[in-house]
N, C-alpha and C. Protein backbone atom coordinates (compact mmCIF):
# COMPACT_ATOMS: atom_id res chain seq x y z
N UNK A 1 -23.10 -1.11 -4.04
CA UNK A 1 -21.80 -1.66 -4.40
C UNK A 1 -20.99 -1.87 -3.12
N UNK A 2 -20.51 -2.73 -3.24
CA UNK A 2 -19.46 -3.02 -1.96
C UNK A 2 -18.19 -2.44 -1.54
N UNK A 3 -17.86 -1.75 -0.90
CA UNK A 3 -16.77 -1.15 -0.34
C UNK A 3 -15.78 -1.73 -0.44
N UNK A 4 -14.76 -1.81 -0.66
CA UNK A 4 -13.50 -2.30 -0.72
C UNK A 4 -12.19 -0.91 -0.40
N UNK A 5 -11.81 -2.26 0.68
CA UNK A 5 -10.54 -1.37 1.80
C UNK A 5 -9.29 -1.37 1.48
N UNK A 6 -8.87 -0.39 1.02
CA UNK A 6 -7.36 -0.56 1.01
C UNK A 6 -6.13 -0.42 1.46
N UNK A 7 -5.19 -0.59 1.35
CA UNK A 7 -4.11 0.04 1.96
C UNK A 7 -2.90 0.97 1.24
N UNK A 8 -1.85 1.52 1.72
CA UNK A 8 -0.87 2.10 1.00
C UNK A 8 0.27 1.74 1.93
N UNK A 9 0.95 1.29 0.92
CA UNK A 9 2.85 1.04 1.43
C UNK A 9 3.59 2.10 0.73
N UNK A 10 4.23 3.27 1.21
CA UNK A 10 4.95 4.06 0.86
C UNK A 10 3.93 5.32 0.24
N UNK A 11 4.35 6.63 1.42
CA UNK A 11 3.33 7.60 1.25
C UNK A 11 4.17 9.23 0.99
N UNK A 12 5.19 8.69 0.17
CA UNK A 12 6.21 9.32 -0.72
C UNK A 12 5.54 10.31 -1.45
N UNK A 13 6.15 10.27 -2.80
CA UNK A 13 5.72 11.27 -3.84
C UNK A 13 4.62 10.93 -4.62
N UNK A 14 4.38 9.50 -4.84
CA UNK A 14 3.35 9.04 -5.21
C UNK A 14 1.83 8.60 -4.75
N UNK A 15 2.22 7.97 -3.39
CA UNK A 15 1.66 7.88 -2.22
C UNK A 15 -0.02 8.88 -2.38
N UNK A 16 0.80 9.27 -1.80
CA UNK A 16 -0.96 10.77 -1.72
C UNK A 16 -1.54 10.56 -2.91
N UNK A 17 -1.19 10.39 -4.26
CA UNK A 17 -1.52 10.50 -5.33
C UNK A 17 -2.54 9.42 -5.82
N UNK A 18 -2.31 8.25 -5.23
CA UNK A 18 -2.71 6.99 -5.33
C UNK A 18 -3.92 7.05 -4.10
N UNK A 19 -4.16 8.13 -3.05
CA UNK A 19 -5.01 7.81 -1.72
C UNK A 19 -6.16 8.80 -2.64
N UNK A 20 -5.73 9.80 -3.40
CA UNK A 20 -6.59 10.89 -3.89
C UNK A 20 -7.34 9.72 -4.96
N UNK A 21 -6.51 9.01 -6.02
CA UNK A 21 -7.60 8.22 -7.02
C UNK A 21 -8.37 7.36 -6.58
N UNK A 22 -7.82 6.78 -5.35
CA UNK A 22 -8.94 6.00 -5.19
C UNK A 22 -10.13 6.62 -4.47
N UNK A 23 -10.03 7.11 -3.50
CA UNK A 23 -11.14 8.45 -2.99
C UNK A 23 -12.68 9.12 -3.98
N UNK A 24 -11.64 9.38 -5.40
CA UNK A 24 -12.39 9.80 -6.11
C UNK A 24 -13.52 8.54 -7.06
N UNK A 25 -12.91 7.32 -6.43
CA UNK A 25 -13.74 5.89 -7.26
C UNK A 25 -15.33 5.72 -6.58
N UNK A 26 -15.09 6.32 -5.30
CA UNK A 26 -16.19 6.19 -4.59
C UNK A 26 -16.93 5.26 -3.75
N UNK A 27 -16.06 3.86 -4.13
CA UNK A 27 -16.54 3.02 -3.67
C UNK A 27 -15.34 2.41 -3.13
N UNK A 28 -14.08 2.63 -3.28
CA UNK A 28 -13.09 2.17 -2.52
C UNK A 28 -12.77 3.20 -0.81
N UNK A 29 -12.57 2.22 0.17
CA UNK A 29 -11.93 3.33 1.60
C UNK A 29 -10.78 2.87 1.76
N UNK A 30 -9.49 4.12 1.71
CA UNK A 30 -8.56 3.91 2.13
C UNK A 30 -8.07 3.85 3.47
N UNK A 31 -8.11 2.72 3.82
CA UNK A 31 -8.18 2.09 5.61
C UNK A 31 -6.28 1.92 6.09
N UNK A 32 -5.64 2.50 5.36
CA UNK A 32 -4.29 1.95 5.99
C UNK A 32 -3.18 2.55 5.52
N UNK A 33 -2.53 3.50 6.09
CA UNK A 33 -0.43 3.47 5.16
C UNK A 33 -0.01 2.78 5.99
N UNK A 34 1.14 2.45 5.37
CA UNK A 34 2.45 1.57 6.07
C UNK A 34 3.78 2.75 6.09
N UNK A 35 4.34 2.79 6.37
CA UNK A 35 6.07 3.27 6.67
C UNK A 35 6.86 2.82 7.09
N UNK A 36 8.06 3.09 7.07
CA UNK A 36 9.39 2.77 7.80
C UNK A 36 9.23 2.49 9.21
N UNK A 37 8.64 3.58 9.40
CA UNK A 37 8.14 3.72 11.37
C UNK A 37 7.17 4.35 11.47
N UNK A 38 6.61 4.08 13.06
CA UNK A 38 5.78 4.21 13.35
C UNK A 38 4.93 6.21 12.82
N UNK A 39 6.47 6.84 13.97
CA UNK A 39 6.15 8.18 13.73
C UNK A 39 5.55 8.77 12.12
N UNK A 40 6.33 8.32 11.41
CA UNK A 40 5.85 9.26 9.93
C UNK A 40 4.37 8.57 9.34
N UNK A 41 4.54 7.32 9.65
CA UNK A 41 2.94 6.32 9.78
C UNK A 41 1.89 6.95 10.12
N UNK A 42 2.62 7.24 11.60
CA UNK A 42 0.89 8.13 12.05
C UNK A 42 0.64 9.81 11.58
N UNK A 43 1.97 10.25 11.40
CA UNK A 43 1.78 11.53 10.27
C UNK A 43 1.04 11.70 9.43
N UNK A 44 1.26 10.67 8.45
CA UNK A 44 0.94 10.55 6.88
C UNK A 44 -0.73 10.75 7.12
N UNK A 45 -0.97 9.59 7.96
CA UNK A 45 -2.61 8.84 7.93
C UNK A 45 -3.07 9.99 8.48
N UNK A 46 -2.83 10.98 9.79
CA UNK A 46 -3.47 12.17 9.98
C UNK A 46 -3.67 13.46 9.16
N UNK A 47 -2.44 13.40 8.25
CA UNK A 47 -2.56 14.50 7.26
C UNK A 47 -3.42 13.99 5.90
N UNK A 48 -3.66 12.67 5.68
CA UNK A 48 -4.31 12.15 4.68
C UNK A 48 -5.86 11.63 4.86
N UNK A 49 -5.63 11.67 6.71
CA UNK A 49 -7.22 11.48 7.20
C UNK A 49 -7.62 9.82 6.81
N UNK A 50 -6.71 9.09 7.03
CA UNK A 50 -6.51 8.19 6.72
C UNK A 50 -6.93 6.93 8.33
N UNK A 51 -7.38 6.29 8.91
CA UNK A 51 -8.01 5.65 10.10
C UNK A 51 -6.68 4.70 10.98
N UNK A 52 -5.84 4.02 9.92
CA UNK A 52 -4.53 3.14 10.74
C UNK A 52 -3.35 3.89 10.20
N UNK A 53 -2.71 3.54 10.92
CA UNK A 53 -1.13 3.71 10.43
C UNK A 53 0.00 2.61 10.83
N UNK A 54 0.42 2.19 10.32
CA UNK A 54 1.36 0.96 10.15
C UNK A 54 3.16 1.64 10.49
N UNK A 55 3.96 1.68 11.13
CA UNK A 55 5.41 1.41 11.00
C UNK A 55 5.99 0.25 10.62
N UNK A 56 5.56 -0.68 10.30
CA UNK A 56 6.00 -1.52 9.37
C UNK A 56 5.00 -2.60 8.50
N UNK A 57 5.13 -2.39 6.94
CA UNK A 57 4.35 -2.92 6.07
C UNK A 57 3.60 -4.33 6.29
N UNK A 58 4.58 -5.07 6.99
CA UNK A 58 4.01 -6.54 7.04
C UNK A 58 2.79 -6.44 8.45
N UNK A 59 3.01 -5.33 9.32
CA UNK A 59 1.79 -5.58 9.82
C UNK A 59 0.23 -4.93 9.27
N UNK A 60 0.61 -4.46 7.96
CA UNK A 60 -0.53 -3.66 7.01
C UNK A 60 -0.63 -4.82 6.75
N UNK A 61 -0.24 -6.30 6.12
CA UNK A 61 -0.51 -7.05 5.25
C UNK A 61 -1.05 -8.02 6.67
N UNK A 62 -0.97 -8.29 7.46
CA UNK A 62 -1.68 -8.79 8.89
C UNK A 62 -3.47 -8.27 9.07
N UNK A 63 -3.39 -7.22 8.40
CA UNK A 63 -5.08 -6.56 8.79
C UNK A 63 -5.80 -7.83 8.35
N UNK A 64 -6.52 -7.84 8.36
CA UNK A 64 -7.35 -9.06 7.94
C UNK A 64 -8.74 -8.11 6.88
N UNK A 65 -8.57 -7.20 7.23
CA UNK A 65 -9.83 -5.97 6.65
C UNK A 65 -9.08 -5.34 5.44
N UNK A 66 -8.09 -5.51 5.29
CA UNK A 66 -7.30 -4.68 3.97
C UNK A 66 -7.20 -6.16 2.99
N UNK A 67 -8.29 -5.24 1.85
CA UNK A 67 -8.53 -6.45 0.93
C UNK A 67 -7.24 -6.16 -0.21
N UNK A 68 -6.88 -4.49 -0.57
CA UNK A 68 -6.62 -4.64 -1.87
C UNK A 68 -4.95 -4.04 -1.18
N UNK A 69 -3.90 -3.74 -1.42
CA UNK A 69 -2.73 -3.03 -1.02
C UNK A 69 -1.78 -2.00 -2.43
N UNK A 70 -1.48 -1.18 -2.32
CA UNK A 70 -0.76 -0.46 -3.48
C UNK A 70 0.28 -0.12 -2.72
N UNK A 71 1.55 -0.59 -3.82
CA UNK A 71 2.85 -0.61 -3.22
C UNK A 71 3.45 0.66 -3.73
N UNK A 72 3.56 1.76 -3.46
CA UNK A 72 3.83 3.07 -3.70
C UNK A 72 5.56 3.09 -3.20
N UNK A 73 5.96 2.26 -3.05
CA UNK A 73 7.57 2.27 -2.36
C UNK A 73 8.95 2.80 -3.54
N UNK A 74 9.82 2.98 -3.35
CA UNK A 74 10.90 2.76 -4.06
C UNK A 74 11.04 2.29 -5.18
N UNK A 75 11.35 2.39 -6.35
CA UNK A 75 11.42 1.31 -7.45
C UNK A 75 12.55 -0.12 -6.79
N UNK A 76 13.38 0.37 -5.78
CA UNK A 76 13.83 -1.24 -5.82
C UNK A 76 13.94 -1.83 -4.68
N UNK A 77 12.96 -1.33 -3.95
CA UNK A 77 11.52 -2.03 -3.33
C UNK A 77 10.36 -3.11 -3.87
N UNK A 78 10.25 -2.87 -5.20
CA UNK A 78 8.98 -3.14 -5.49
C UNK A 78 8.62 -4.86 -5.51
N UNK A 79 10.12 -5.73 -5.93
CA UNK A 79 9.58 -6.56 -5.63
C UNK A 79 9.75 -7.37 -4.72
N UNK A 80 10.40 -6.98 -3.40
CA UNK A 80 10.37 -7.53 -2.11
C UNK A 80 8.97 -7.30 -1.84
N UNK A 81 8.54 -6.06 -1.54
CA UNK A 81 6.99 -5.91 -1.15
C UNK A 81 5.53 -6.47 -2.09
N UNK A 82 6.01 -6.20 -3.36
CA UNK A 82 4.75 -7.11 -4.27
C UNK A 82 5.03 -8.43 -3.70
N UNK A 83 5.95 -8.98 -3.74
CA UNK A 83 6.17 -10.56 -3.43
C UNK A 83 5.58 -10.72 -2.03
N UNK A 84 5.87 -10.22 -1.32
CA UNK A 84 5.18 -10.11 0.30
C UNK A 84 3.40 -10.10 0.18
N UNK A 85 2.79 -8.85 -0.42
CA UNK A 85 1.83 -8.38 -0.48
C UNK A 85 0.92 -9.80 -1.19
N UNK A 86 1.86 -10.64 -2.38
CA UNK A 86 1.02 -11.38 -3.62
C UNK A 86 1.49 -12.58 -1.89
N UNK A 87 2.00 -13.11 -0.92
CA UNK A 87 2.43 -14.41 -0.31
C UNK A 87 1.19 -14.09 0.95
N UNK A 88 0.68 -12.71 1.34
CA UNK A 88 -0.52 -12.59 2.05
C UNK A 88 -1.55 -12.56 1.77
N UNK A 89 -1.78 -13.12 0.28
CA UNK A 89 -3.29 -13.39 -0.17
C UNK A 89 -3.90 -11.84 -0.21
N UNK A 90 -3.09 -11.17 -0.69
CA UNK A 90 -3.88 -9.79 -0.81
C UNK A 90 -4.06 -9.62 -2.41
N UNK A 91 -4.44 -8.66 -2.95
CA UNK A 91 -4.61 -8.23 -4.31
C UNK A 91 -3.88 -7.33 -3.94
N UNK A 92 -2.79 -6.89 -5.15
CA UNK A 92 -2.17 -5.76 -5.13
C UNK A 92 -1.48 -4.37 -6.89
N UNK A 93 -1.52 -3.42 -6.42
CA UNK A 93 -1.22 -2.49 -7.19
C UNK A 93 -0.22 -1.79 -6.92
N UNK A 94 0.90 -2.39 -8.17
CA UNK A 94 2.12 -1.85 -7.70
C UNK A 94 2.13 -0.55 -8.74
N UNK A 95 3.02 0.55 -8.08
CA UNK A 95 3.02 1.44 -8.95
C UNK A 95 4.54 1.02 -9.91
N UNK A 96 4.78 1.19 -10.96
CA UNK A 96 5.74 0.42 -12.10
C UNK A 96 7.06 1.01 -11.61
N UNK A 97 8.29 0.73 -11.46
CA UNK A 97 7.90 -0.92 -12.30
C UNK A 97 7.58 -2.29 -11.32
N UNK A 98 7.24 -3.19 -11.96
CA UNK A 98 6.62 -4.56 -10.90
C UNK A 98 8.18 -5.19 -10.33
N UNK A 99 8.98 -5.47 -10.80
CA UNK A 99 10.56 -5.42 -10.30
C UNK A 99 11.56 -4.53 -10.72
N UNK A 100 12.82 -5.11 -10.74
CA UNK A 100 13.83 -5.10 -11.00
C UNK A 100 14.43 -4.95 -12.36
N UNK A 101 14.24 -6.38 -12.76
CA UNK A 101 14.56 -7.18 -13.84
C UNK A 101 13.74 -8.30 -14.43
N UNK A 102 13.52 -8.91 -15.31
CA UNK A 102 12.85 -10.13 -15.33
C UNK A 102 12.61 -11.22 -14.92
N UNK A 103 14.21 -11.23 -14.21
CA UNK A 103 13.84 -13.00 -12.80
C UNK A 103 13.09 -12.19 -11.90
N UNK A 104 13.21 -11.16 -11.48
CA UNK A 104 12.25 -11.19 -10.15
C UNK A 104 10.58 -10.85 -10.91
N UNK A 105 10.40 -10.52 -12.06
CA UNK A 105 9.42 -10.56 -12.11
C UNK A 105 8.48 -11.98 -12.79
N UNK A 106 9.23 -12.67 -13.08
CA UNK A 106 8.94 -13.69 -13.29
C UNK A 106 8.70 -14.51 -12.24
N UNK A 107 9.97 -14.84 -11.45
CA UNK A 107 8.94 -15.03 -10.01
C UNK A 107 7.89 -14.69 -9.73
């Protein structure tokens, strides 16, 4: 089966939670967090054993190797970064809700 790489934007409360399920799929590698900055970036990914670390999301969505992305951010975050994540040709998994309100998710 083919490996598939992912990433994480926001390595919060949910964050870890989302690096542990996919881990346990077996066939997914979690190749990436994103953060605010650099410092807590490279925190996260060493305490999660995680290979990159990102201080800012849009250069997670630049990898060219990060196929799938899960937006673990803020609830009103979610759809600046889904919208970002869905405009870089990535596949993505937002944790709920997908916006705001219904115009942005309709967008």
């Amino acid at each position: 089966m083919k490996t598939i790489r992912a990433g994480i934007i926001g390595t919060g409360f949910i964050g870890p939670a989302h690096v542990e399920a996919l881990r346990r799929l077996g066939f997914v590698e979690v190749a990436a967090v994103a953060e605010r900055d650099q410092a807590p970036a490279v925190r996260q990914a060493e305490e999660l054993s995680i290979p990159k670390a990102y201080g800012n999301y849009h250069d997670l969505l630049s990898d060219p190797t990060i196929e799938v992305v899960h937006n673990c951010t803020p609830n009103h975050l979610h759809f600046e970064v889904n919208r970002d994540i869905l405009a870089a040709k990535k596949h993505v998994v937002s944790e709920k809700p997908l916006a705001m309100n219904s115009t942005e998710s309709r967008e």
